[in-house]
N, C-alpha and C. Protein backbone atom coordinates (compact mmCIF):
# COMPACT_ATOMS: atom_id res chain seq x y z
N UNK A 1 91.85 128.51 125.11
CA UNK A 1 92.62 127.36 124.66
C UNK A 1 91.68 126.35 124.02
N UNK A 2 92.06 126.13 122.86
CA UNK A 2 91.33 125.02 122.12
C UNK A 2 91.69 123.37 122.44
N UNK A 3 91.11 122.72 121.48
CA UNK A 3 91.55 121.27 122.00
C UNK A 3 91.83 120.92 120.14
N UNK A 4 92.98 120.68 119.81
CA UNK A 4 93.70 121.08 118.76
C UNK A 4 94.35 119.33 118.60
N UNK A 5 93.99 118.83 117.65
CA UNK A 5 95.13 117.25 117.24
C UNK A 5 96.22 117.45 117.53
N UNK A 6 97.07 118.25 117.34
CA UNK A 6 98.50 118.48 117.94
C UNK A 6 98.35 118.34 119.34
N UNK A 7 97.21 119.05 119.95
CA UNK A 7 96.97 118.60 121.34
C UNK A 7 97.07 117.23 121.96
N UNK A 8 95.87 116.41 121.27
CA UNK A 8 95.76 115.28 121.21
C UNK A 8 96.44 114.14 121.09
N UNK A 9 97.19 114.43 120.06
CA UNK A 9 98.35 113.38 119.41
C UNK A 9 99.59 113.15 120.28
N UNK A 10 100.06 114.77 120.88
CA UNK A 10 101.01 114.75 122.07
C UNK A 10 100.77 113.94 123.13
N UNK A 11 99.01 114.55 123.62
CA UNK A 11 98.99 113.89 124.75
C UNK A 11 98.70 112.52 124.59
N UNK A 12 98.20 111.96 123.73
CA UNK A 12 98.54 110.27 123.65
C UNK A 12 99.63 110.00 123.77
N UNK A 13 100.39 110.27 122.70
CA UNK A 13 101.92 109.54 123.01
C UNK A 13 102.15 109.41 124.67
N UNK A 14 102.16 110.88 124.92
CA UNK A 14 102.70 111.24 126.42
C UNK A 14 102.16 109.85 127.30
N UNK A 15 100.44 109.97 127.25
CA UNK A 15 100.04 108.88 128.59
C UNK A 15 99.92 107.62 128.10
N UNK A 16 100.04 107.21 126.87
CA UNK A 16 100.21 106.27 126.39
C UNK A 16 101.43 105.33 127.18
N UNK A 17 102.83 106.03 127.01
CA UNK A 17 103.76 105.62 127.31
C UNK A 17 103.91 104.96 128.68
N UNK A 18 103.11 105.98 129.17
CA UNK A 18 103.27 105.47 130.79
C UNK A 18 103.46 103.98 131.23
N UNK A 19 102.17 103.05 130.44
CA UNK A 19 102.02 101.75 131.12
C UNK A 19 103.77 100.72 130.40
N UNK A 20 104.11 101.79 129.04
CA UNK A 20 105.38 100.54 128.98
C UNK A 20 106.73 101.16 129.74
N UNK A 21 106.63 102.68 130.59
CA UNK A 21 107.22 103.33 131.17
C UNK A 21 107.87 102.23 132.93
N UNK A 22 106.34 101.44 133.06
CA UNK A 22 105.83 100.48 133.80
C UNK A 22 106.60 99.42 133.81
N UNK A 23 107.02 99.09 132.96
CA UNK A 23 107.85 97.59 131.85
C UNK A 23 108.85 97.59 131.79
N UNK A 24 109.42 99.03 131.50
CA UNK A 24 110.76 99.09 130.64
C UNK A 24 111.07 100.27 131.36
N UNK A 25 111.76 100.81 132.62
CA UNK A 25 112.01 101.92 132.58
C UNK A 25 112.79 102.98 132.30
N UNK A 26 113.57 102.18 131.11
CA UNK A 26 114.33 103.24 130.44
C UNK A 26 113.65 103.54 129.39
N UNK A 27 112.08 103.30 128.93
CA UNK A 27 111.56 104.02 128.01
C UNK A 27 111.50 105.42 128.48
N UNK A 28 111.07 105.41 129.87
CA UNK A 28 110.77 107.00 130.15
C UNK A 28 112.23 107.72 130.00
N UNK A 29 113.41 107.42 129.99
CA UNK A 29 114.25 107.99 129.42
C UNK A 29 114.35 108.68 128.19
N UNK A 30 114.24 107.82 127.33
CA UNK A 30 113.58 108.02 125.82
C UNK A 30 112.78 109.30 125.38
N UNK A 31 111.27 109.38 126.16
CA UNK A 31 110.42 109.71 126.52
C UNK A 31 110.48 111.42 126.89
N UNK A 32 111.49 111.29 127.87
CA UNK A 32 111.88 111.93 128.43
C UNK A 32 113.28 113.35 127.83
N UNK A 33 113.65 112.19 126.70
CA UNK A 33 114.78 113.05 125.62
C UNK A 33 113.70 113.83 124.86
N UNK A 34 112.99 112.93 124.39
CA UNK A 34 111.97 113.30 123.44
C UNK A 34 111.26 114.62 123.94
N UNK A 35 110.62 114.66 124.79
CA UNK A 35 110.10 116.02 125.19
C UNK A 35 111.04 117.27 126.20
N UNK A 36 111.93 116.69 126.42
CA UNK A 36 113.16 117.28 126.70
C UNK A 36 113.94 118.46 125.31
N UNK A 37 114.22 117.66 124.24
CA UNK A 37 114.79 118.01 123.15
C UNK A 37 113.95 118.93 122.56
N UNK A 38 112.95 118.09 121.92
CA UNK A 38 111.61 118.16 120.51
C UNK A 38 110.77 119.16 120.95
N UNK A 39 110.52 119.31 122.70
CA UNK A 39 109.48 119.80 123.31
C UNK A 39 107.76 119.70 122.55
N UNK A 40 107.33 118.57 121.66
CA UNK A 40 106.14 118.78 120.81
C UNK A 40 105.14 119.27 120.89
N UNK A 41 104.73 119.26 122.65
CA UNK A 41 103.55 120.19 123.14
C UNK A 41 103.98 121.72 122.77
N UNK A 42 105.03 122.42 122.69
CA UNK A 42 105.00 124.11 122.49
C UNK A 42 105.12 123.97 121.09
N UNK A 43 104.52 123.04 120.24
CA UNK A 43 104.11 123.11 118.70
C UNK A 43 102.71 123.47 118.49
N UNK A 44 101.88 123.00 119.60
CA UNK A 44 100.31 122.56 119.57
C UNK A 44 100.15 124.21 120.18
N UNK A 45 98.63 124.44 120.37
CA UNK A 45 97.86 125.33 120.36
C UNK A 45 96.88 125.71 121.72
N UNK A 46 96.81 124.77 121.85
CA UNK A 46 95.60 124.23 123.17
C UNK A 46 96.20 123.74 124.95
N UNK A 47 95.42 122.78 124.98
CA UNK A 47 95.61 122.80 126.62
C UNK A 47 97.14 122.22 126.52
N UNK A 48 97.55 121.60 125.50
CA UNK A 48 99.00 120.66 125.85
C UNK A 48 100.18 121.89 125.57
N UNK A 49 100.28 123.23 125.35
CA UNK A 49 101.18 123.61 125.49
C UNK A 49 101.85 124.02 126.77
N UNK A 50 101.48 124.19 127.90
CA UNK A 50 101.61 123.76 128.87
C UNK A 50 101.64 122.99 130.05
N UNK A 51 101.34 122.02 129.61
CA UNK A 51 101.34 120.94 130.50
C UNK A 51 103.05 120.65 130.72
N UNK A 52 102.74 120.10 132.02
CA UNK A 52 104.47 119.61 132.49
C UNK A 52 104.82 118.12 131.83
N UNK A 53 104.48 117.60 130.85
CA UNK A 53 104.56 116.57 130.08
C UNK A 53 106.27 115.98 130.51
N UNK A 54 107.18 116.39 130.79
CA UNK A 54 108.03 116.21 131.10
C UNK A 54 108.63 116.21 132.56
N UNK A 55 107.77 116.70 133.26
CA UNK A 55 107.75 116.44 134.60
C UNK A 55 106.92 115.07 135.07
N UNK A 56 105.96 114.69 134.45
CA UNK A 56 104.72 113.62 134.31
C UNK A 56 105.96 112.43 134.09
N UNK A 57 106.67 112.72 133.17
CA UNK A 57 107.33 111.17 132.36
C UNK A 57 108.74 111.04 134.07
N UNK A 58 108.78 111.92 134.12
CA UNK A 58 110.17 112.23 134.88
C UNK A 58 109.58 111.42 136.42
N UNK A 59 108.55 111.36 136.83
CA UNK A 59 108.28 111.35 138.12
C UNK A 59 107.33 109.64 137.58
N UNK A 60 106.89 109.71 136.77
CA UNK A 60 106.65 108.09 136.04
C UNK A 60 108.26 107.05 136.40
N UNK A 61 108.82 107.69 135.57
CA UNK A 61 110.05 107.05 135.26
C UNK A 61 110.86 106.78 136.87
N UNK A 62 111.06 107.93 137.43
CA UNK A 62 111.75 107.58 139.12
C UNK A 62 110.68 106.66 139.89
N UNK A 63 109.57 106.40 139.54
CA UNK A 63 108.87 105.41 140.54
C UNK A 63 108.99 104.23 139.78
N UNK A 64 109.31 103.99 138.31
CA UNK A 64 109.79 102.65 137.64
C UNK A 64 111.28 102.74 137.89
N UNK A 65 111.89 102.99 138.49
CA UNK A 65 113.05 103.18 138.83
C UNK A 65 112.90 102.33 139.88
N UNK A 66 112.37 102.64 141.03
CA UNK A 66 112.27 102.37 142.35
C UNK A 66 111.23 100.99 142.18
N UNK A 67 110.62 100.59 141.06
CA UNK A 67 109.60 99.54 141.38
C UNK A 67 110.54 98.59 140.53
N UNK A 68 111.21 98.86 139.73
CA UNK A 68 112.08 97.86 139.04
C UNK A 68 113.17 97.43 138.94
N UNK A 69 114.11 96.80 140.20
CA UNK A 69 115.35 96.63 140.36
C UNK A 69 116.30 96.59 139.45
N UNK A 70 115.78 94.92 138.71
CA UNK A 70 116.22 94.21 137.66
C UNK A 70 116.80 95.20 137.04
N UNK A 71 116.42 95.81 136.37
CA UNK A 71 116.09 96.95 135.00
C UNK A 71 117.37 98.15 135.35
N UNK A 72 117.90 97.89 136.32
CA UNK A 72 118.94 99.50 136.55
C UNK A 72 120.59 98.50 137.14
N UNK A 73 120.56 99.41 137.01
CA UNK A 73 122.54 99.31 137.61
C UNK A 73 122.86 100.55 138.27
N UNK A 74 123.65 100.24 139.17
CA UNK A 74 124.49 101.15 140.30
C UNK A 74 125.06 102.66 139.38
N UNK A 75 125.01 103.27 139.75
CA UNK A 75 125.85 104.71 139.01
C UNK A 75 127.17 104.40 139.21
N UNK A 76 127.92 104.24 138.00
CA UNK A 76 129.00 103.76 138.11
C UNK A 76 130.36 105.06 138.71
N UNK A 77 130.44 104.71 139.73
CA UNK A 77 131.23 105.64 140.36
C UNK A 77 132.65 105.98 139.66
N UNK A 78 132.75 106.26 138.45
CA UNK A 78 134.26 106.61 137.55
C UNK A 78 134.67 108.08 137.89
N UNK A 79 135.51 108.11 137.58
CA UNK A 79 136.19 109.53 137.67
C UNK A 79 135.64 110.57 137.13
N UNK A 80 134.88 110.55 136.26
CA UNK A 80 134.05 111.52 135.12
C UNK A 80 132.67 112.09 136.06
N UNK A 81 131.93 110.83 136.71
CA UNK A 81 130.89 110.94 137.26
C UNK A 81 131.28 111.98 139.05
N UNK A 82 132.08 111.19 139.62
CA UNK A 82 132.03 112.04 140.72
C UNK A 82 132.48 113.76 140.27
N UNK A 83 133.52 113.65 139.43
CA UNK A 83 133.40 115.03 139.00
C UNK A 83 132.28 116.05 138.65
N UNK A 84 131.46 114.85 138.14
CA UNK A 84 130.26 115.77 137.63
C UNK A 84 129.26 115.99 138.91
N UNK A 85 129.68 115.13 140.09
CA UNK A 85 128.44 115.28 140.91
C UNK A 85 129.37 116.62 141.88
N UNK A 86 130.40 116.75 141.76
CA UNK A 86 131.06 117.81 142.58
C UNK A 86 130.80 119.23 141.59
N UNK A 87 130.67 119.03 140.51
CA UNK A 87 129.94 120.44 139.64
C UNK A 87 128.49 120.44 140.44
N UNK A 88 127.91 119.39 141.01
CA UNK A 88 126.66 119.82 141.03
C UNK A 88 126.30 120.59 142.52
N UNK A 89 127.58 120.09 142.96
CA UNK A 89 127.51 120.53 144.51
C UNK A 89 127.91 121.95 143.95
N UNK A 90 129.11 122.29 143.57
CA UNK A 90 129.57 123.52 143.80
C UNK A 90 128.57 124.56 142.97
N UNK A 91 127.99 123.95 141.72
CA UNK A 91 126.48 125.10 141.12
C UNK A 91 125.68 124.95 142.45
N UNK A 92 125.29 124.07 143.49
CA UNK A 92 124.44 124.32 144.13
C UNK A 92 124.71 125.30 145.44
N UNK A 93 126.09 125.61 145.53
CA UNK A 93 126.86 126.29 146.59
C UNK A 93 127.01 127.66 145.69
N UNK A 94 127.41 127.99 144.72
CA UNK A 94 127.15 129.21 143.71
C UNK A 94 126.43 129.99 144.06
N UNK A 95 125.17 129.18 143.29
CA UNK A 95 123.66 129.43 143.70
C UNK A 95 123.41 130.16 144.89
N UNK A 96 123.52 129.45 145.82
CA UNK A 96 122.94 129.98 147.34
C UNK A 96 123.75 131.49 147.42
N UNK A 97 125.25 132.08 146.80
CA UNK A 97 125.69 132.97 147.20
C UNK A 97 125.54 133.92 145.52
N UNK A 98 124.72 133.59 145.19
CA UNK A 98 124.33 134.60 143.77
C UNK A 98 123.88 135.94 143.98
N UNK A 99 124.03 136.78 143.57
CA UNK A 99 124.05 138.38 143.12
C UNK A 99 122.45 138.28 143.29
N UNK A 100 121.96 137.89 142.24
CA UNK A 100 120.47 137.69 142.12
C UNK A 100 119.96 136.53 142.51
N UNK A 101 119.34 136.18 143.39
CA UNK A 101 118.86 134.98 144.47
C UNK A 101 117.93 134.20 143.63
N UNK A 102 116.83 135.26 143.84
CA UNK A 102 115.65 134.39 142.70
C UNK A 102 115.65 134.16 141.79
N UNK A 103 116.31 135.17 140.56
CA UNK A 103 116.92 134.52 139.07
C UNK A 103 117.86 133.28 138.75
N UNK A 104 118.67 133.38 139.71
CA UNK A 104 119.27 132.26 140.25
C UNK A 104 118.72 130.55 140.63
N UNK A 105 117.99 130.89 141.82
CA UNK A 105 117.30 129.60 142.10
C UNK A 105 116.25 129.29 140.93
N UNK A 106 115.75 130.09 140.48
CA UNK A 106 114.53 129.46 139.19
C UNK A 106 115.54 128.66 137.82
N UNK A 107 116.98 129.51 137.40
CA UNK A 107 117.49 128.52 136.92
C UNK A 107 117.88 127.52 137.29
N UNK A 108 118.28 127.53 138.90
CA UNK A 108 118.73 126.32 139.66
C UNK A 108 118.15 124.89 139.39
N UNK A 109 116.83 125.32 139.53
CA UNK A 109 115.46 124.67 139.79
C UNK A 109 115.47 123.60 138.32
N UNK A 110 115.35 124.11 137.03
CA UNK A 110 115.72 123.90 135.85
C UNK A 110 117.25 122.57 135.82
N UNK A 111 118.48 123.22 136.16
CA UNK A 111 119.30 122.56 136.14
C UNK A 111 119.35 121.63 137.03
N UNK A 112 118.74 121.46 138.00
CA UNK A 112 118.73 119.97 138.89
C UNK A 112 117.86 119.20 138.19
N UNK A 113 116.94 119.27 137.60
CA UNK A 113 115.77 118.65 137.03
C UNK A 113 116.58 117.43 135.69
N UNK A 114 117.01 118.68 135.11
CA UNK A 114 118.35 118.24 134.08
C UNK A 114 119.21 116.91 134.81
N UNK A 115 119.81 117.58 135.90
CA UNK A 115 121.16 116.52 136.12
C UNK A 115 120.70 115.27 137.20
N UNK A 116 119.16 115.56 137.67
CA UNK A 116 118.72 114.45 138.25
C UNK A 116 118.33 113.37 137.38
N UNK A 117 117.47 113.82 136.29
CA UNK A 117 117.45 113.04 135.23
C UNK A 117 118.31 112.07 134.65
N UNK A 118 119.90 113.15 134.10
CA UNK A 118 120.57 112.42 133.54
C UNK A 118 121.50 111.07 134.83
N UNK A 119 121.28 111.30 135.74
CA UNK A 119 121.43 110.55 137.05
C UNK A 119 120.82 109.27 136.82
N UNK A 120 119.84 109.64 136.15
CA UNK A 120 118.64 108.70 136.15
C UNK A 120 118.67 107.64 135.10
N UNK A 121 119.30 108.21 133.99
CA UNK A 121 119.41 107.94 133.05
C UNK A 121 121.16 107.65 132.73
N UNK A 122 121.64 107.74 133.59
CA UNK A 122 122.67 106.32 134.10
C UNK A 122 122.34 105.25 134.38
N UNK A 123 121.71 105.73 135.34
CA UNK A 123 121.49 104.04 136.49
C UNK A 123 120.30 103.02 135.59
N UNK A 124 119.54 103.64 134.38
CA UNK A 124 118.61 102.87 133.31
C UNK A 124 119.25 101.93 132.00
N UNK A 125 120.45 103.19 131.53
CA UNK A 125 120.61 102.83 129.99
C UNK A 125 121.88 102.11 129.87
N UNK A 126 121.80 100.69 130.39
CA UNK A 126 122.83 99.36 130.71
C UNK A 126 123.37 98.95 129.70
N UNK A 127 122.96 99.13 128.51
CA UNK A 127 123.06 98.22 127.33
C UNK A 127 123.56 99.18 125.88
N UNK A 128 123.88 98.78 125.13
CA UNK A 128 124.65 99.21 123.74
C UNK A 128 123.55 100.05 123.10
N UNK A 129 122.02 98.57 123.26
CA UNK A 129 121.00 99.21 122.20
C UNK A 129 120.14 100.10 122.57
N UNK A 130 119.93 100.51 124.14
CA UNK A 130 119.77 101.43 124.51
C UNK A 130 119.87 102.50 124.80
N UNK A 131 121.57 102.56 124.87
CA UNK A 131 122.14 104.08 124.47
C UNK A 131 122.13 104.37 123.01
N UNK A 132 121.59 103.53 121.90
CA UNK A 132 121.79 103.47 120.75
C UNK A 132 120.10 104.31 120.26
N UNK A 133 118.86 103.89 121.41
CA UNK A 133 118.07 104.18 120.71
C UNK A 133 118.07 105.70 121.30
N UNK A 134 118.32 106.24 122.86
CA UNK A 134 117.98 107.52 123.37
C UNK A 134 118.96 108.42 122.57
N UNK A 135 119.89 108.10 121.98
CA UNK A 135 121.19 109.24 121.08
C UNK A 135 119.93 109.21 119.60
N UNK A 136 119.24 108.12 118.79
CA UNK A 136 118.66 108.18 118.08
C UNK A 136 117.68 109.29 118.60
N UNK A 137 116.83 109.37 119.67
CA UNK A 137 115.70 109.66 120.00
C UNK A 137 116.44 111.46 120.37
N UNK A 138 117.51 111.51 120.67
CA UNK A 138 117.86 113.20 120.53
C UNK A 138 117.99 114.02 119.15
N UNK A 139 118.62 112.87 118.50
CA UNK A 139 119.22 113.08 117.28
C UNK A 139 118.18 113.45 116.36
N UNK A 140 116.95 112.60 116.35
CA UNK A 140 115.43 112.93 115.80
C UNK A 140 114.79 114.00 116.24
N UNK A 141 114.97 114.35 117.75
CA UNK A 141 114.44 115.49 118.13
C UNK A 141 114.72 116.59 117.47
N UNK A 142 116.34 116.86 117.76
CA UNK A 142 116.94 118.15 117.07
C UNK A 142 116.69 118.53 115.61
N UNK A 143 116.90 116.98 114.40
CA UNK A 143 116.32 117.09 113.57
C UNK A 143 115.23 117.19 112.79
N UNK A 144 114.80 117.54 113.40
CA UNK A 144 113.33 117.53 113.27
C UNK A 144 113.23 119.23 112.87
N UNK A 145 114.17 120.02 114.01
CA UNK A 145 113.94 121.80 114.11
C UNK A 145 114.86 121.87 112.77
N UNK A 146 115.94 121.02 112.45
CA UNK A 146 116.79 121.29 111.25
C UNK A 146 116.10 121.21 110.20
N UNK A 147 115.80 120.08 109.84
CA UNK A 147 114.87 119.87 108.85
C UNK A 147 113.96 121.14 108.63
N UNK A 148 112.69 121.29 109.44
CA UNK A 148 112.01 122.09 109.61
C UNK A 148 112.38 123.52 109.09
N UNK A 149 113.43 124.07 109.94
CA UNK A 149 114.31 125.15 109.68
C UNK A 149 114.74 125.15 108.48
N UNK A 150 115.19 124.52 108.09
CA UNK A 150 115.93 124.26 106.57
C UNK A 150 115.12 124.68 105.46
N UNK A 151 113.90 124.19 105.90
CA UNK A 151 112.93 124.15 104.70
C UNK A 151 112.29 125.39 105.04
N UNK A 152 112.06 126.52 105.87
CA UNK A 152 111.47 127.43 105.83
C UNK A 152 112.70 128.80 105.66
N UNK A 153 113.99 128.43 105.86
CA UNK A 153 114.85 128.78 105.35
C UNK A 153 115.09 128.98 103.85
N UNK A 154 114.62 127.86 103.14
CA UNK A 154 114.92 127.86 101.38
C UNK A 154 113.40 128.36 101.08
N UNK A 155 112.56 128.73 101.86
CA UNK A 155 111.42 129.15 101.00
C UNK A 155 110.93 130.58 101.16
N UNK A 156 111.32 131.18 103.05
CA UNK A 156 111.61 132.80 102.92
C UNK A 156 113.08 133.27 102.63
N UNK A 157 114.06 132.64 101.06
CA UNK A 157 115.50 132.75 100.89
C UNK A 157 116.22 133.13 102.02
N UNK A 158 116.12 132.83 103.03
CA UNK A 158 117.13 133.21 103.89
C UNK A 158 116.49 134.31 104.86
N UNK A 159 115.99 135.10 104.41
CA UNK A 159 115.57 136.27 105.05
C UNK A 159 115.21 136.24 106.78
N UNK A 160 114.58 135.13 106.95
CA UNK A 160 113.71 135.36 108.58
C UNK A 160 114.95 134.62 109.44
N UNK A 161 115.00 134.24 110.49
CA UNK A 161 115.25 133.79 111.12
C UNK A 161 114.60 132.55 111.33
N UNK A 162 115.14 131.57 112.35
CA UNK A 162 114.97 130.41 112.63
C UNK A 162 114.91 129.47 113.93
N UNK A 163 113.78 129.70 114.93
CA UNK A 163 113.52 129.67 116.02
C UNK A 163 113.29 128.79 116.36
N UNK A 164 113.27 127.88 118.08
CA UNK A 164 112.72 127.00 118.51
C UNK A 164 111.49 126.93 118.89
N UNK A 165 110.99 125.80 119.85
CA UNK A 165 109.68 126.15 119.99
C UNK A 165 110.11 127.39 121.46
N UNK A 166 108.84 128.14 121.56
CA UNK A 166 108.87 129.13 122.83
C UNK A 166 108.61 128.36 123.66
N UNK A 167 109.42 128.78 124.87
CA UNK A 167 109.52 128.02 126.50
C UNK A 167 110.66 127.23 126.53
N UNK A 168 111.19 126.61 125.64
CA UNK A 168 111.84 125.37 125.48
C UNK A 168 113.41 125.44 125.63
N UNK A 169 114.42 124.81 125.57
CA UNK A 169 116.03 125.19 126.14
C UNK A 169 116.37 125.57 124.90
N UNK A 170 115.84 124.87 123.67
CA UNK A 170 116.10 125.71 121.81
C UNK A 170 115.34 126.83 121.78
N UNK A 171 114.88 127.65 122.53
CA UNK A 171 113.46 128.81 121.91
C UNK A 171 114.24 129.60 120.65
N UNK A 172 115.28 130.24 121.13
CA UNK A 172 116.50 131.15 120.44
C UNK A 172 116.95 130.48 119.29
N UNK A 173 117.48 131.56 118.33
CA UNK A 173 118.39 131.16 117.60
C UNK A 173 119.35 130.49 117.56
N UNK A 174 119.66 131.18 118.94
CA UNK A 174 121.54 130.76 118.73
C UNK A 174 121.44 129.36 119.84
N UNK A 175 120.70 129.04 120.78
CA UNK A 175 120.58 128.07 121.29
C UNK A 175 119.94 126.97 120.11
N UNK A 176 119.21 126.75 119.63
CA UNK A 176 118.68 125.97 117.85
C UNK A 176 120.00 125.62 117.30
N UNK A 177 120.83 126.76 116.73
CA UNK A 177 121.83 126.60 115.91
C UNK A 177 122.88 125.60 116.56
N UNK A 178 123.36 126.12 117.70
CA UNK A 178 123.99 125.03 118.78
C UNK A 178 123.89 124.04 119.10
């Protein structure tokens, strides 16, 4: 593994963020779409394609959670939400009685990570301009593979296919296209 600017550049942003992660803790939300979505480390070459860069922001972000009252609001208990937390019970009751145990719990593992987050990212994003910038900050992510795609699309005419980064919830085609 090399040490590659794509390396570099990721991992700045990444620990960079931390101290306004500190400040503001719905940046790590942000943060958190961003390498969630974009995944930028499985672009690079070197030590940052594996790093848990998104586990780092995720476990940043729940201790600015917990250090910053002000900054959050209650999970608003609506009809939409408890529903969704009774999906999470009953995938987690699924789970335990799955065909395949361990294929199972490793996606499990994955999807709590997901819906703890977005948990998380309730109780952060209070305001208009903040749900305004993390929908921006997905919206850039994804476009980014469109764009990208697009343009390597019009230059092998169509011919290849059009992939995400590897590891990532886009790796596939048909997950990208979606």
């Amino acid at each position: 593994m090399g040490l590659g600017l794509r390396d570099i550049f990721v991992t700045l942003i990444v620990f960079g963020s931390i101290p306004l992660i500190f400040k503001k803790p719905y940046i790590g939300i942000l943060m958190w779409c961003w390498l969630g979505y974009m995944s930028p480390h499985r672009l690079s070459f070197g030590f940052a394609y594996d790093m848990p860069f998104a586990a780092i922001i995720a476990a940043v972000t729940l201790l600015s959670l917990l250090l910053n009252s002000k900054q959050r609001q209650a999970v608003p208990l609506q009809s939409v939400v408890i529903l969704w937390c009774v999906f999470i019970v009953w995938t987690t009751i699924t789970t335990y009685f799955a065909f395949a145990p361990d294929a199972a719990w490793a996606m499990y593992k994955k999807f709590f990570k997901v819906m703890l987050m977005t948990l998380v990212m309730l109780a952060l994003v209070i305001r208009r301009d903040q749900l305004d910038k993390v929908i921006w900050a997905i919206a850039l992510s994804l476009g980014f593979y469109g764009i990208k795609g697009g343009v390597f699309t019009i230059l092998s005419g169509g011919s290849s296919r059009v992939w995400g980064p590897s590891g990532s919830f886009i790796e596939g085609n048909n997950e990208l296209a979606l």
